[in-house]
N, C-alpha and C. Protein backbone atom coordinates (compact mmCIF):
# COMPACT_ATOMS: atom_id res chain seq x y z
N UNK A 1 33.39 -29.33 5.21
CA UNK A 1 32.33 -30.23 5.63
C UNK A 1 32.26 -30.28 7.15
N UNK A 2 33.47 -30.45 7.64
CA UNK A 2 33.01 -30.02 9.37
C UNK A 2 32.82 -28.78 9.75
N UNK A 3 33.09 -28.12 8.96
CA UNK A 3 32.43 -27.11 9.52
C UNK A 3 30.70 -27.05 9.41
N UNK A 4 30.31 -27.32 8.61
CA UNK A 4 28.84 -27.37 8.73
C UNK A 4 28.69 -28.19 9.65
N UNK A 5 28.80 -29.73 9.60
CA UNK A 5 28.29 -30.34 10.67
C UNK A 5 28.51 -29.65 12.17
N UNK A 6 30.03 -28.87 12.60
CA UNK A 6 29.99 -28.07 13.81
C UNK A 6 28.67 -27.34 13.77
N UNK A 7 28.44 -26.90 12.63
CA UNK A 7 27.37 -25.72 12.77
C UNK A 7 26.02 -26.71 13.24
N UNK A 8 26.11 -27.35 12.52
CA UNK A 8 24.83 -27.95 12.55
C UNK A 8 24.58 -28.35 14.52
N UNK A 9 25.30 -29.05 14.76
CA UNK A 9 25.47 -29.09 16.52
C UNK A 9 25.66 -27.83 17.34
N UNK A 10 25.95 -26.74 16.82
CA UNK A 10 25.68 -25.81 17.87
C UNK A 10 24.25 -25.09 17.66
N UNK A 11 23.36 -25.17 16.39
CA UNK A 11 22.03 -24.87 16.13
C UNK A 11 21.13 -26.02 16.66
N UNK A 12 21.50 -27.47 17.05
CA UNK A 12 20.74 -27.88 17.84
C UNK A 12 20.69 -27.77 19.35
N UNK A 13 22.20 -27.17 19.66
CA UNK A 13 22.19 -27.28 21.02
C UNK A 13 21.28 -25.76 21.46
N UNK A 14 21.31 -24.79 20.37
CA UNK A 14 20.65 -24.00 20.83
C UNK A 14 19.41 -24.16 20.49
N UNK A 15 18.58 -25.15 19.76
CA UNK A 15 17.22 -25.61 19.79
C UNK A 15 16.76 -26.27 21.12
N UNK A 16 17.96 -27.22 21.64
CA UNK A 16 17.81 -27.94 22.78
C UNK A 16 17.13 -27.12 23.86
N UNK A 17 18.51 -25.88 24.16
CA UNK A 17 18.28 -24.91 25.11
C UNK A 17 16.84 -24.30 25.24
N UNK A 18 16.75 -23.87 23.89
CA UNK A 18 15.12 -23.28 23.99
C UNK A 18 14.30 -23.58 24.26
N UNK A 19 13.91 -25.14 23.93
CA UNK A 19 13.01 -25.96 24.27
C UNK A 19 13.11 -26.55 25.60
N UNK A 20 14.30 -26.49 26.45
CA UNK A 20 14.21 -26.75 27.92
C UNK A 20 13.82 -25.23 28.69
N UNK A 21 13.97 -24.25 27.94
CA UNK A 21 13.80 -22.90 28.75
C UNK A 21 11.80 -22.93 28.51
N UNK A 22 11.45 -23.52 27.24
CA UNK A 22 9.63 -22.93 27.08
C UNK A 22 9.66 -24.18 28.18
N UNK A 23 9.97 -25.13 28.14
CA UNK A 23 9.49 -26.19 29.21
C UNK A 23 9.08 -25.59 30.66
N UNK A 24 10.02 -25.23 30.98
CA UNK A 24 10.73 -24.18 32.48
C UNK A 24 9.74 -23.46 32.62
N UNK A 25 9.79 -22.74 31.70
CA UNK A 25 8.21 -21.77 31.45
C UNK A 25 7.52 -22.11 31.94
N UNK A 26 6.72 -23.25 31.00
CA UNK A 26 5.75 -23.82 31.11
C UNK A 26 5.04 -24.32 32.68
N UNK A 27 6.48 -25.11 33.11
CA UNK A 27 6.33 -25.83 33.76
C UNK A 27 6.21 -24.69 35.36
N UNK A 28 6.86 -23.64 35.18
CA UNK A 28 6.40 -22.71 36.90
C UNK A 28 5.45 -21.74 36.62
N UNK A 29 4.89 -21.89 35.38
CA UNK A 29 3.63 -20.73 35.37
C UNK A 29 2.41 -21.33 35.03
N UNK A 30 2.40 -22.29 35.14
CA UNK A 30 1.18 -23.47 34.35
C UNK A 30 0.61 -23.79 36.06
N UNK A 31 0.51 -23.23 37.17
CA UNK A 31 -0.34 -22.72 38.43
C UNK A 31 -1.07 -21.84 38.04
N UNK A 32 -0.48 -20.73 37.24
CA UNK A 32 -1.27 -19.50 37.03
C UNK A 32 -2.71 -19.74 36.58
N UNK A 33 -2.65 -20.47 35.29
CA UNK A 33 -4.20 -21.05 34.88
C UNK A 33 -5.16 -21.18 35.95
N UNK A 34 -5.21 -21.55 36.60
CA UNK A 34 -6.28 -21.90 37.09
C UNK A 34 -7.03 -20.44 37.83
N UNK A 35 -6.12 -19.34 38.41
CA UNK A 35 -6.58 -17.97 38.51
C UNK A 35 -7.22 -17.40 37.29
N UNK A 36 -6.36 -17.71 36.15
CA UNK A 36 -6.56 -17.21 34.94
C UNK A 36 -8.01 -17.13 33.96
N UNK A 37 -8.09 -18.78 34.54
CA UNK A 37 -9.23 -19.22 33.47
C UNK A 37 -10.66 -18.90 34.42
N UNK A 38 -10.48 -18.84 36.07
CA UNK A 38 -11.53 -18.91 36.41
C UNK A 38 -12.08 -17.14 36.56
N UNK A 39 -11.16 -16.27 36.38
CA UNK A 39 -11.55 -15.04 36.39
C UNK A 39 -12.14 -14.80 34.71
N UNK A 40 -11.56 -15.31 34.18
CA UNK A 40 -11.86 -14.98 32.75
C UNK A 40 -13.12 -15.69 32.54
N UNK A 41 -13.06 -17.01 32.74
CA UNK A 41 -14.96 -17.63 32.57
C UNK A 41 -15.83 -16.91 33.47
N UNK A 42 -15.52 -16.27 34.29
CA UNK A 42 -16.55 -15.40 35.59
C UNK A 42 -17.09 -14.26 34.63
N UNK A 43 -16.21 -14.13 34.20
CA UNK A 43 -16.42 -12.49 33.49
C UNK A 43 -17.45 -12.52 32.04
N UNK A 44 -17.00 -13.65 31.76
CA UNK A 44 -17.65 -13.76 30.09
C UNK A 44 -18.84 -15.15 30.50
N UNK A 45 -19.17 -15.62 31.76
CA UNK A 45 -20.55 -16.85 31.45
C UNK A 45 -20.72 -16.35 32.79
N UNK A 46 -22.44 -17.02 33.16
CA UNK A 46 -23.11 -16.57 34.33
C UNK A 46 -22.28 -17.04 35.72
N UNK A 47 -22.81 -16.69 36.39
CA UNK A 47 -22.16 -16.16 38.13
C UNK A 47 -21.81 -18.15 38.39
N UNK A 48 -22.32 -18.62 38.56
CA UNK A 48 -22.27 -19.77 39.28
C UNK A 48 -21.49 -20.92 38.02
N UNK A 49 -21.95 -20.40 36.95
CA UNK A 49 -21.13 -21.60 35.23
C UNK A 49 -19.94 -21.08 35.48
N UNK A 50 -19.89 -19.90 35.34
CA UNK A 50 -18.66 -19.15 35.48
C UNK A 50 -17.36 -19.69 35.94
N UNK A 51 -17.81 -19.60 37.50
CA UNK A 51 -16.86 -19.92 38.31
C UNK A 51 -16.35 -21.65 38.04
N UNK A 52 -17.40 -22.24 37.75
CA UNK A 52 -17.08 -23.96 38.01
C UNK A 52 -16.35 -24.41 36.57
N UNK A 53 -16.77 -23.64 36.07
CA UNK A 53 -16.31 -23.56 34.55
C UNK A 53 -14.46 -22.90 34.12
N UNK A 54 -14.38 -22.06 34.59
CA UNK A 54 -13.24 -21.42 34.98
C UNK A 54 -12.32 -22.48 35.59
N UNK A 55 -12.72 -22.85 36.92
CA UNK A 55 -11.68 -23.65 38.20
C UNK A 55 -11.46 -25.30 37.27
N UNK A 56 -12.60 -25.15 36.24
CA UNK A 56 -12.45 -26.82 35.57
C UNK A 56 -11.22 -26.57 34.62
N UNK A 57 -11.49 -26.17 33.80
CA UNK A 57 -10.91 -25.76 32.59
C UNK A 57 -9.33 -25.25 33.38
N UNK A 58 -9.41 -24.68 34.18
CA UNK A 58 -7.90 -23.90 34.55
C UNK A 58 -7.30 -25.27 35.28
N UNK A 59 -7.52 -25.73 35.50
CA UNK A 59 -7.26 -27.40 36.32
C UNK A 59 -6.71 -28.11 34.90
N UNK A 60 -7.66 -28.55 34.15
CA UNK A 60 -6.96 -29.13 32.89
C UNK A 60 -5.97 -28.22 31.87
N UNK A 61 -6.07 -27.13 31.79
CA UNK A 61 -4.68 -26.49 31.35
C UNK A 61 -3.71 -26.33 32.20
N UNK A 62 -3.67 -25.76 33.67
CA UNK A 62 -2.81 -26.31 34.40
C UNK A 62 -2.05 -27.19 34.05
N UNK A 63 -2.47 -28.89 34.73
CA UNK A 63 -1.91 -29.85 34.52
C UNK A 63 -1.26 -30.42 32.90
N UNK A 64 -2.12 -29.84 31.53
CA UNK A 64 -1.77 -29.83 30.51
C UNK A 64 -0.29 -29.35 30.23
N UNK A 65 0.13 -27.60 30.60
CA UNK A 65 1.36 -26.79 30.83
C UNK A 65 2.19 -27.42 31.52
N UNK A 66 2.01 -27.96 33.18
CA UNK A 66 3.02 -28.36 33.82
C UNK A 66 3.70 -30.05 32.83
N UNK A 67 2.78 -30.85 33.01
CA UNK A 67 3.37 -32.22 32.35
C UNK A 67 3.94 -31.77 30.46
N UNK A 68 3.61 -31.14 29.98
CA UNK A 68 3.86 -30.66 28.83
C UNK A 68 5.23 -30.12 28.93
N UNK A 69 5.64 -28.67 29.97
CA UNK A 69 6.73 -28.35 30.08
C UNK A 69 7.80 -29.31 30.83
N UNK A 70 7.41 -30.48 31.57
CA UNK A 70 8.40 -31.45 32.25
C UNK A 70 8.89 -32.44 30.66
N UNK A 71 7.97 -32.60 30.11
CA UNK A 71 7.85 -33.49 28.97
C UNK A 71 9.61 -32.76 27.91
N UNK A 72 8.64 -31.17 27.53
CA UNK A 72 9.82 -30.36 26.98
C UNK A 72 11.38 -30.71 27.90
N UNK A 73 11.32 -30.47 28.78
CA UNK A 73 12.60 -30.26 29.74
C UNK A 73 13.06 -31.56 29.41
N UNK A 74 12.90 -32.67 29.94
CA UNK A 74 13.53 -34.34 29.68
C UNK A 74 13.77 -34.18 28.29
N UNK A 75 12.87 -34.37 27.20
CA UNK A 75 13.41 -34.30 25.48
C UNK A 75 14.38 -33.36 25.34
N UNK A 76 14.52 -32.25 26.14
CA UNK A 76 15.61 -31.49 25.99
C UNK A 76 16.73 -31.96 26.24
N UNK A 77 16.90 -32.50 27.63
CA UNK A 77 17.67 -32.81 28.34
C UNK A 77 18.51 -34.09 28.00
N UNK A 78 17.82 -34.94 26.93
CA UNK A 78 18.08 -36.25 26.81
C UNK A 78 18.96 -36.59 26.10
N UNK A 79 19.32 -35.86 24.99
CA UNK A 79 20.34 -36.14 24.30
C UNK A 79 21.83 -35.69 24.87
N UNK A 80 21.99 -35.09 26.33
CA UNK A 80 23.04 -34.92 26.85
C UNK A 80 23.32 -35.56 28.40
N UNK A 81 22.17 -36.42 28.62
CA UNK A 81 22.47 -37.40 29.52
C UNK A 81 23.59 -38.69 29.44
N UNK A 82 23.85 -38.68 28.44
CA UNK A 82 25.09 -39.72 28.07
C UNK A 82 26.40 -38.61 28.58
N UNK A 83 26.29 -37.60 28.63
CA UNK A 83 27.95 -37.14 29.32
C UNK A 83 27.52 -37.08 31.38
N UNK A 84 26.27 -37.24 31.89
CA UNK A 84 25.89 -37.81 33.00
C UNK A 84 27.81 -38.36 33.86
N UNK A 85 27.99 -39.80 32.52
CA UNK A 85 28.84 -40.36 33.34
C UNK A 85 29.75 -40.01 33.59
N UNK A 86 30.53 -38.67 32.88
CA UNK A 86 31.78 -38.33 33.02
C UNK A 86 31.76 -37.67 34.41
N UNK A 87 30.84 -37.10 35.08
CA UNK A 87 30.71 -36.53 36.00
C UNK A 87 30.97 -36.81 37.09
């Protein structure tokens, strides 16, 4: 029986990990959008929708990715802030 439960805590700690690494992700490439979306709406809607359309939209996924991946990182992070104090 402890042995499963060991198991069971080292499959969350490696759920933990993962989910602070997509955070990480998230959180230093979620600038990119806004290049992303406004070249891509340029390309596929007219010259002037395009662009305003693009810089909008890449602005709200932006900010969506970054607070999303900070969000991931803390829930990650949280269940091992209680060993904080031993430190």
């Amino acid at each position: 029986m402890a042995c499963l439960a060991s198991s069971a805590e080292v499959l969350r700690a490696e759920s933990d990990t993962n989910r602070f690494m997509r955070g990480f992700m998230n959180t230093t490439t979620g600038a990119l959008e806004i290049p992303f979306q406004t070249v891509n709406s340029t390309l596929t809607k007219p010259f002037p929708f395009g662009v305003v359309d693009g810089v909008v939209r890449g602005t709200v996924y932006s900010m969506t990715k970054i607070f999303g991946g900070l969000f991931d990182m803390g829930a990650a992070a949280a269940p091992y802030a209680k060993y904080a104090l031993f430190i």
